[in-house]
C-alpha atoms as a PDB file:
ATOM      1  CA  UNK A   1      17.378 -41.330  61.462  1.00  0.00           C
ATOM      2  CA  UNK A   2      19.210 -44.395  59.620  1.00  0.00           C
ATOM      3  CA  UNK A   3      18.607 -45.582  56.157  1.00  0.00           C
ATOM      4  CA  UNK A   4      15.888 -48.172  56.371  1.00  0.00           C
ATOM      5  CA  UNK A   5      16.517 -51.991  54.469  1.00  0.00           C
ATOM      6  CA  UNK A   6      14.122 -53.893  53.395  1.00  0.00           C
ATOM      7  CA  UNK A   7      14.807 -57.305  51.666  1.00  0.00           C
ATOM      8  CA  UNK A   8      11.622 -59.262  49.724  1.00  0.00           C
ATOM      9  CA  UNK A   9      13.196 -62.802  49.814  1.00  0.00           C
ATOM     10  CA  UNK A  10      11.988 -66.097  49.889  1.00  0.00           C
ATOM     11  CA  UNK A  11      13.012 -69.258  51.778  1.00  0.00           C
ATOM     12  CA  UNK A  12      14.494 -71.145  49.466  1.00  0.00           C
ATOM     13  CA  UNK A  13      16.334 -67.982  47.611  1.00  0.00           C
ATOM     14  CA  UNK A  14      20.084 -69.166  48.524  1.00  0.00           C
ATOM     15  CA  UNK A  15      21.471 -65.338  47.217  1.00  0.00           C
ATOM     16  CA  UNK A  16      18.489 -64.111  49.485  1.00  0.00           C
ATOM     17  CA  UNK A  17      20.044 -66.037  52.694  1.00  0.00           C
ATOM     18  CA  UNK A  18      23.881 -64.907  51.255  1.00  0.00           C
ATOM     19  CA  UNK A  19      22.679 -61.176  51.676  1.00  0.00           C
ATOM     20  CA  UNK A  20      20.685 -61.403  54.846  1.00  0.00           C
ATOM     21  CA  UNK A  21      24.114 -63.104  56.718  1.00  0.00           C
ATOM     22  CA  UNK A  22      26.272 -60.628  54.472  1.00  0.00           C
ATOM     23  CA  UNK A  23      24.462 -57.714  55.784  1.00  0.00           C
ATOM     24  CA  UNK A  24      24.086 -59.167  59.755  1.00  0.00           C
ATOM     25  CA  UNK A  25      28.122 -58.978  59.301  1.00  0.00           C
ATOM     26  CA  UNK A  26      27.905 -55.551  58.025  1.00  0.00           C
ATOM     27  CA  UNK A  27      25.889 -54.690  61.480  1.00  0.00           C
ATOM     28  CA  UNK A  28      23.729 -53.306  58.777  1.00  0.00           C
ATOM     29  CA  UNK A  29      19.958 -53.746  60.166  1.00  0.00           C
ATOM     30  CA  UNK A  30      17.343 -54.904  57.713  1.00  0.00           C
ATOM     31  CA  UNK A  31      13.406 -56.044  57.581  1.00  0.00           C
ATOM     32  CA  UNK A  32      12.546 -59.512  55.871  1.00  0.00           C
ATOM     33  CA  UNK A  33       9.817 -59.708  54.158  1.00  0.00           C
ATOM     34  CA  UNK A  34       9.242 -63.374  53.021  1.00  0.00           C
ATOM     35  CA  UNK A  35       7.141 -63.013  49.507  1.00  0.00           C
ATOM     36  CA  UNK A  36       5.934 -66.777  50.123  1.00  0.00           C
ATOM     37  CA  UNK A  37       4.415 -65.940  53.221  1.00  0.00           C
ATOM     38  CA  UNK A  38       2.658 -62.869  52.649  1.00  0.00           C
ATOM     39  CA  UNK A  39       0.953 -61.779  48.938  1.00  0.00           C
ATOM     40  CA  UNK A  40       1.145 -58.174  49.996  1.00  0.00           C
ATOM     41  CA  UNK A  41       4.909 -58.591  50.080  1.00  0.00           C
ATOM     42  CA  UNK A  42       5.162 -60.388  46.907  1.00  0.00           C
ATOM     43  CA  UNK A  43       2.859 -57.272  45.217  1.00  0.00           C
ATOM     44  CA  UNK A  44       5.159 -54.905  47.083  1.00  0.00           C
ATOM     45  CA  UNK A  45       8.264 -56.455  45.228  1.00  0.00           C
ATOM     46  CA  UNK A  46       6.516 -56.589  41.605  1.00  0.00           C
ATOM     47  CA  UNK A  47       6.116 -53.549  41.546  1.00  0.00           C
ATOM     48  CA  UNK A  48       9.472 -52.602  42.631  1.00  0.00           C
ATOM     49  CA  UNK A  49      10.579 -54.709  39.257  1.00  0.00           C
ATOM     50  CA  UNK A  50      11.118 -58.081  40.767  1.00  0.00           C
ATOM     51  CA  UNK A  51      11.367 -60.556  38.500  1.00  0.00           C
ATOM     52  CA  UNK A  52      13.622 -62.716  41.327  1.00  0.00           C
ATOM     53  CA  UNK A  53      14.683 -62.436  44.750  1.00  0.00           C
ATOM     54  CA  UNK A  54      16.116 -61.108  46.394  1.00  0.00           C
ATOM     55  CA  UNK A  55      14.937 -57.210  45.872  1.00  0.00           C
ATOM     56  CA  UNK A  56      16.567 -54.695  48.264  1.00  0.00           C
ATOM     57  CA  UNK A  57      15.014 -51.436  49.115  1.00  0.00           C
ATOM     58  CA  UNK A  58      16.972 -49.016  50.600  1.00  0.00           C
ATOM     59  CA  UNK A  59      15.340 -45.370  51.680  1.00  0.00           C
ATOM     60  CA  UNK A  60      18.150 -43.029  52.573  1.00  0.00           C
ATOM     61  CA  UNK A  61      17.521 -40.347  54.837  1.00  0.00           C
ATOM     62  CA  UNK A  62      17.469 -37.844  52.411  1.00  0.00           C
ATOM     63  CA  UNK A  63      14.399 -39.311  50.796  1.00  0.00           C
ATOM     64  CA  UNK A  64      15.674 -41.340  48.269  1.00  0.00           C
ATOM     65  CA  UNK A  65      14.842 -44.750  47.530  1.00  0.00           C
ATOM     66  CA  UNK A  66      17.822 -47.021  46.309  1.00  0.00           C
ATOM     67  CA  UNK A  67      16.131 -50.338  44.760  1.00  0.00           C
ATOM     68  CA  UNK A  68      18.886 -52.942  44.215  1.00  0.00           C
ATOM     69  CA  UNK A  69      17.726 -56.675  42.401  1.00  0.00           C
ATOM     70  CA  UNK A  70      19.945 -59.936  43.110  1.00  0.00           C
ATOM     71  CA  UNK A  71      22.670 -59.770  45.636  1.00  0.00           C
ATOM     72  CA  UNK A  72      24.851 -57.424  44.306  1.00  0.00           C
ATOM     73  CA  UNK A  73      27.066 -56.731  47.246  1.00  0.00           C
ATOM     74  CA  UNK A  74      29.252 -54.035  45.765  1.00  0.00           C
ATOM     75  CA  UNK A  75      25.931 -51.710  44.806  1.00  0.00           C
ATOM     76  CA  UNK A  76      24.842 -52.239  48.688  1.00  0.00           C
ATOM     77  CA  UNK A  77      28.411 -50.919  49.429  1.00  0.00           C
ATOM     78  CA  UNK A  78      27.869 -47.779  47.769  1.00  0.00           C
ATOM     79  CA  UNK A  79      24.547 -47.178  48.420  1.00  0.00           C
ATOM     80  CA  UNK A  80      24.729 -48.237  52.492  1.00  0.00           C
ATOM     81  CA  UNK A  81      28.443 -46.559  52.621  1.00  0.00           C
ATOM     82  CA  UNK A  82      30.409 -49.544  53.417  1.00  0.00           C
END
């Protein structure tokens, strides 16, 4: 089982589009969730601590859940192993 990425983003989040192409380069797979187009999504990210987009969760195989705010590629380096 992989780690599983999830990215609450929204359409006109430029750092939001920067990670989602950085990440397709990494051949790192990911799930958008658009927190515009769906409330539940936008709840989901407040209460991960969003106060901008995008939010990145990360749940590692071991259980752990890696929640990374703004496009911070070096912390998804270390916590994707890149």
């Amino acid at each position: 089982m992989a780690n599983t990425v999830i990215i609450y983003t929204q359409t006109t989040c430029g750092p939001c589009q920067e990670e989602k192409m950085w990440l397709s380069s990494q051949q790192v797979a990911f799930e958008d969730r658009d927190i515009r187009k769906n409330d539940a999504y936008f709840q989901e990210a407040i209460s991960l601590g969003a106060s901008m987009t995008p939010v990145t969760l990360i749940k590692k195989e071991d259980g752990e859940d890696i929640i990374i705010h703004g496009f911070d590629k070096e912390a998804l380096k270390e916590a994707l192993s890149l």
